[in-house]
C-alpha atoms as a PDB file:
ATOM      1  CA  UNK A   1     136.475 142.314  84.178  1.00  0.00           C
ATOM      2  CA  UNK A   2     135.760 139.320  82.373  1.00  0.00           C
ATOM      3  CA  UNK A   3     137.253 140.337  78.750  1.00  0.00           C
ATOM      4  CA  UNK A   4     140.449 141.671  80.775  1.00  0.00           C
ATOM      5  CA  UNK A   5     140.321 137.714  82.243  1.00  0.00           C
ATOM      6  CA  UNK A   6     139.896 136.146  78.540  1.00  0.00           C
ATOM      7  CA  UNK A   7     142.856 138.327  77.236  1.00  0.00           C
ATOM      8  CA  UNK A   8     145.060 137.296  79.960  1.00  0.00           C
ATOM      9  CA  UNK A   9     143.986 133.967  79.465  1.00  0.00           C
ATOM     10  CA  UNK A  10     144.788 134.075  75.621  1.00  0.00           C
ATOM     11  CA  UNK A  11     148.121 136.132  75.950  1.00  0.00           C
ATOM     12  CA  UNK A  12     148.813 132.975  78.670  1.00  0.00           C
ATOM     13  CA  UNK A  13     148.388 130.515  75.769  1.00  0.00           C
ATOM     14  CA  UNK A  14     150.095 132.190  73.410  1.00  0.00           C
ATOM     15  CA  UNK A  15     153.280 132.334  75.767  1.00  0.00           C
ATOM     16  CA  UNK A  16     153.213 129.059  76.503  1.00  0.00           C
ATOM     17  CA  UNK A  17     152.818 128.019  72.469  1.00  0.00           C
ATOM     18  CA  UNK A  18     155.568 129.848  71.836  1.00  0.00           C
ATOM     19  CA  UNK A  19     157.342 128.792  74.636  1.00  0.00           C
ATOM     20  CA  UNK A  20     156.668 125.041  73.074  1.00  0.00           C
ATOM     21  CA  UNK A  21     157.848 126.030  69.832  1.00  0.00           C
ATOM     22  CA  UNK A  22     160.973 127.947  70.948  1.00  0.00           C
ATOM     23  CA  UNK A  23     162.060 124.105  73.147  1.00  0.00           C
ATOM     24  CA  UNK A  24     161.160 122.394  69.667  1.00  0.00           C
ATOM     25  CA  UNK A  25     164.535 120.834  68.431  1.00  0.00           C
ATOM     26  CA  UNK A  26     166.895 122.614  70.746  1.00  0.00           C
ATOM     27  CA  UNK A  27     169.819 119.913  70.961  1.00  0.00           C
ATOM     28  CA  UNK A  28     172.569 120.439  73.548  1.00  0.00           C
ATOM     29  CA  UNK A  29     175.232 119.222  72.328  1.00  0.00           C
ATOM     30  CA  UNK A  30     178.725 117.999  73.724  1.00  0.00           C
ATOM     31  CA  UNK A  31     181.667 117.206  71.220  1.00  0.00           C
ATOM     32  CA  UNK A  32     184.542 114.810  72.919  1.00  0.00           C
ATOM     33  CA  UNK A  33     187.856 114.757  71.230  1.00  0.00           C
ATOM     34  CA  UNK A  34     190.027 111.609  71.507  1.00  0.00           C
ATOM     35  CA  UNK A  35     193.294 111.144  70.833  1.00  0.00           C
ATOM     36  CA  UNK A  36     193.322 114.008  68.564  1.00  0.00           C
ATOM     37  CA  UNK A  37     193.599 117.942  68.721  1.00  0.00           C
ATOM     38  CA  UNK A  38     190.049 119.835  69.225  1.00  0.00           C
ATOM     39  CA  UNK A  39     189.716 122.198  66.963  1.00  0.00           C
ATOM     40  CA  UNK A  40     187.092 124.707  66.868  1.00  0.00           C
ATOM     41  CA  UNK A  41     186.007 124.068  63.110  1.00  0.00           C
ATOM     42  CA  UNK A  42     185.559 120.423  64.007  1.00  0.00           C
ATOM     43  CA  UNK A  43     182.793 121.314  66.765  1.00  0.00           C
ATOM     44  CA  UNK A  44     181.294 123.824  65.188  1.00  0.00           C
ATOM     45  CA  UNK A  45     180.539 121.799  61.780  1.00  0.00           C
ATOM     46  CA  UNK A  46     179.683 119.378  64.714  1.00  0.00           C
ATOM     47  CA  UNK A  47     177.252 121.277  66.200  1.00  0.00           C
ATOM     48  CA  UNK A  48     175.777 122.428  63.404  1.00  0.00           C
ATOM     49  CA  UNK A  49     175.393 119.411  61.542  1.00  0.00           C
ATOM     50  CA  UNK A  50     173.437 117.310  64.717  1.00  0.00           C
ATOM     51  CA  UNK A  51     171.519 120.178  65.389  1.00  0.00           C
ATOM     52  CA  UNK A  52     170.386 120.584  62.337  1.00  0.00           C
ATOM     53  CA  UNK A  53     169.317 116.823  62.639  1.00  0.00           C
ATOM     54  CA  UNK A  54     167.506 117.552  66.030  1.00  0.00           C
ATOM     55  CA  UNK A  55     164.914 120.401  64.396  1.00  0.00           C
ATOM     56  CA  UNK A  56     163.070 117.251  63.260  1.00  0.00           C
ATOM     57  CA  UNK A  57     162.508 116.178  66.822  1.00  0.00           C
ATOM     58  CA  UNK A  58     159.328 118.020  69.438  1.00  0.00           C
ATOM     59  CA  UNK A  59     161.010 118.076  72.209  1.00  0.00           C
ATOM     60  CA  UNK A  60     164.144 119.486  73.242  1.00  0.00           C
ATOM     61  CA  UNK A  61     167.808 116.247  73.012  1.00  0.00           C
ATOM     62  CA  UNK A  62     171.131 116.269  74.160  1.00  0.00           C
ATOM     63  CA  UNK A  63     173.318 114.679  71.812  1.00  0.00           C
ATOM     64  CA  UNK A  64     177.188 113.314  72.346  1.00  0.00           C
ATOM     65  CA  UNK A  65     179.333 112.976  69.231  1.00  0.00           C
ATOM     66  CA  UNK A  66     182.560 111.626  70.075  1.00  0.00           C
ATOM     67  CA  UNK A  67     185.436 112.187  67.873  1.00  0.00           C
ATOM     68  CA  UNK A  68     188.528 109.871  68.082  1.00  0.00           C
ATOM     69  CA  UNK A  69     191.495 108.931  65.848  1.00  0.00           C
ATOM     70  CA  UNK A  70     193.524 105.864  65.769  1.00  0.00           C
ATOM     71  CA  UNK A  71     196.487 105.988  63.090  1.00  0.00           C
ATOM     72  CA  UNK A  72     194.363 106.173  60.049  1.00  0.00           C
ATOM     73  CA  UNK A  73     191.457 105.735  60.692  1.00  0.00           C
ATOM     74  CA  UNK A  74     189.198 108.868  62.185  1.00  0.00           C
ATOM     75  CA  UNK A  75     185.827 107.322  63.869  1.00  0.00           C
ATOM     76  CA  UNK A  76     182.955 108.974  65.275  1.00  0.00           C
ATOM     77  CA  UNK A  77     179.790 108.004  67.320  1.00  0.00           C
ATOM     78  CA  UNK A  78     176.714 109.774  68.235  1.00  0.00           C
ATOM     79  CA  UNK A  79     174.446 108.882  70.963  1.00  0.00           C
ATOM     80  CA  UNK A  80     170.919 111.405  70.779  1.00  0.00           C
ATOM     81  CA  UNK A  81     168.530 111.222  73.512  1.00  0.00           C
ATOM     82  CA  UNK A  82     165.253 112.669  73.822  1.00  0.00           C
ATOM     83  CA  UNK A  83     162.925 111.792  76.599  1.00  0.00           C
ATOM     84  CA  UNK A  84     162.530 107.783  76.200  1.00  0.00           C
ATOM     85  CA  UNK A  85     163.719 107.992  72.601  1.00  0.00           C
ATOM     86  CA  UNK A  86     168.081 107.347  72.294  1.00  0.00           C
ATOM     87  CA  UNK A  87     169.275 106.898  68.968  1.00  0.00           C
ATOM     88  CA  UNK A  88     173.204 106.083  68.699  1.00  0.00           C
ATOM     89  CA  UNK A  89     175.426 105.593  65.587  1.00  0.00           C
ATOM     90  CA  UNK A  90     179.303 104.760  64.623  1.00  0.00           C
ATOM     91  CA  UNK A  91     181.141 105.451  61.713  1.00  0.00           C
ATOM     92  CA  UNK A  92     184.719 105.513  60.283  1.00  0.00           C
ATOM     93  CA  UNK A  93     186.318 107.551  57.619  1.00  0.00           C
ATOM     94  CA  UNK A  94     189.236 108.675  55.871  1.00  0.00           C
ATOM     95  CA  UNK A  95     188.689 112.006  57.811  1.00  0.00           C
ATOM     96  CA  UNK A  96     186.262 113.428  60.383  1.00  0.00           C
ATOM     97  CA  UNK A  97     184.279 115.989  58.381  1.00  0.00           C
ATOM     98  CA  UNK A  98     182.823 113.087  56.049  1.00  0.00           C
ATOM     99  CA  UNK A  99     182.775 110.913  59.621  1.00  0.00           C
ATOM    100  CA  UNK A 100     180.425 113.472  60.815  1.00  0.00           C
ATOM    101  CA  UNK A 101     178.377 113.560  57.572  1.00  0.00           C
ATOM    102  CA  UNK A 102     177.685 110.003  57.638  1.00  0.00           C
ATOM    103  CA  UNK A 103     176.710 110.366  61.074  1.00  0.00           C
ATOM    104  CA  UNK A 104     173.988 112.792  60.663  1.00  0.00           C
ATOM    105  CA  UNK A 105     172.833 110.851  57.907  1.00  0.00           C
ATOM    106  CA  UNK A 106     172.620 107.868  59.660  1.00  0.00           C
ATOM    107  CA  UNK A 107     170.759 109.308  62.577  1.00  0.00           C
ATOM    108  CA  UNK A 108     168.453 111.509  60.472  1.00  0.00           C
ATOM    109  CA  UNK A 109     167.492 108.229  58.511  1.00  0.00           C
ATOM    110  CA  UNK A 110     166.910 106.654  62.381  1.00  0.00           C
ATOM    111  CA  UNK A 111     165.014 109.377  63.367  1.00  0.00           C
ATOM    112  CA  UNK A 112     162.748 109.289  60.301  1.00  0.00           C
ATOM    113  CA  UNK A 113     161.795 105.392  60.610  1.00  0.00           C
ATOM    114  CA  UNK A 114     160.788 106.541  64.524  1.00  0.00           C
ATOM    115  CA  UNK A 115     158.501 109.769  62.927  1.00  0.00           C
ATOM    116  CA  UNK A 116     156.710 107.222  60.843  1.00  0.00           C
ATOM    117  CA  UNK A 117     156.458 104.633  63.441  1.00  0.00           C
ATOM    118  CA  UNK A 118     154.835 106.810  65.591  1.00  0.00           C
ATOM    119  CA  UNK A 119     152.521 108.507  63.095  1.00  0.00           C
ATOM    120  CA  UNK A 120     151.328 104.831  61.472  1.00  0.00           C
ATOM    121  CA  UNK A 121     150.391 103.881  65.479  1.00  0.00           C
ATOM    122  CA  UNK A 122     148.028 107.388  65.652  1.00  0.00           C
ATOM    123  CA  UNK A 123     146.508 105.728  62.919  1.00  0.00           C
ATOM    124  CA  UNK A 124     143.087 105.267  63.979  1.00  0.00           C
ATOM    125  CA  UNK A 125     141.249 101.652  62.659  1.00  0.00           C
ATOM    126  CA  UNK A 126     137.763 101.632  61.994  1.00  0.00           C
ATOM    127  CA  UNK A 127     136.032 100.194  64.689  1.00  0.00           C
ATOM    128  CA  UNK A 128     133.248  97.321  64.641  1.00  0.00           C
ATOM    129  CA  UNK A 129     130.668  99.632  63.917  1.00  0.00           C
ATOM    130  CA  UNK A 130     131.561 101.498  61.355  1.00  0.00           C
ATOM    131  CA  UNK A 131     132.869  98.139  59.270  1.00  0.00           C
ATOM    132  CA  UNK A 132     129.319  97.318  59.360  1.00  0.00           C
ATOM    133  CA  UNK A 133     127.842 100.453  58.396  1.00  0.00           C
ATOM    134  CA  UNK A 134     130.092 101.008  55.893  1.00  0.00           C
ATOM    135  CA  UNK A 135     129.200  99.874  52.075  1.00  0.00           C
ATOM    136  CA  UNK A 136     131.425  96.564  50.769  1.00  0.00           C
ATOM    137  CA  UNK A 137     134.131  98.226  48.517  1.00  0.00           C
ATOM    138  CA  UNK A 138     134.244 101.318  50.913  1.00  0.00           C
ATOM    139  CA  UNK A 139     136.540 100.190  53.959  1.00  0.00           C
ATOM    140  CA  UNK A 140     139.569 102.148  53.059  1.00  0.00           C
ATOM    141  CA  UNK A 141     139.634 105.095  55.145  1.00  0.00           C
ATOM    142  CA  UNK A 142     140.168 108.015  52.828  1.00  0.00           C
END
């Protein structure tokens, strides 16, 4: 009775890992059109493009790219949120595929300076103890 317990147990984990990594990255994403046609191409490449930029994230993000056109000039924004975490960028081009490019540039490079923010603060310092213990030209961690 007890190994049936343990494999339930385990097969219980292993759901809810795969659960975890199956929410990893999924963006929802809306595209707006202003003042111009929507055509499907546009939201696909859209779509693809920020969702693309969203696999980098743990947890699941809606993102909002807006698409609008005024004369000549085609501008887009991006606003990505995740939990606490919103990230929003504009740009302008000569047309909206390259718009969207630079967008998903921009907020992968965003994105990126957050990762390594994070990861330099789990950085763990040694503490008072082991600056003590530790040998003179030993106190980078390694």
């Amino acid at each position: 009775m007890r190994a049936a317990k343990k494999q339930s147990r385990a097969a219980q984990h292993k759901a809810a890992r795969r659960d975890r990594l199956n929410a990893r990255g999924k963006a929802e994403v809306t595209v707006t059109f202003r003042h111009c046609d929507p055509t499907e191409a546009l939201r696909l490449y859209g779509e693809r493009k920020l969702t693309q930029v969203a696999m980098s994230l743990k947890r699941a993000c809606t993102v909002h790219l807006i698409l609008s056109v005024d004369r000549h000039r085609q501008c887009g924004e991006v606003t990505l949120k995740s939990g606490r975490l919103a990230v929003t960028a504009q740009e302008e081009s000569r047309d909206l595929y390259s718009a969207i490019d630079l967008l998903a540039d921009k907020v992968e490079r965003q994105l990126k300076k957050h990762l390594a923010k994070i990861e330099t603060r789990k950085m763990r310092t040694l503490s008072a103890g082991e600056l003590l213990t530790a040998e003179p030209g030993d106190t980078a961690r390694g």
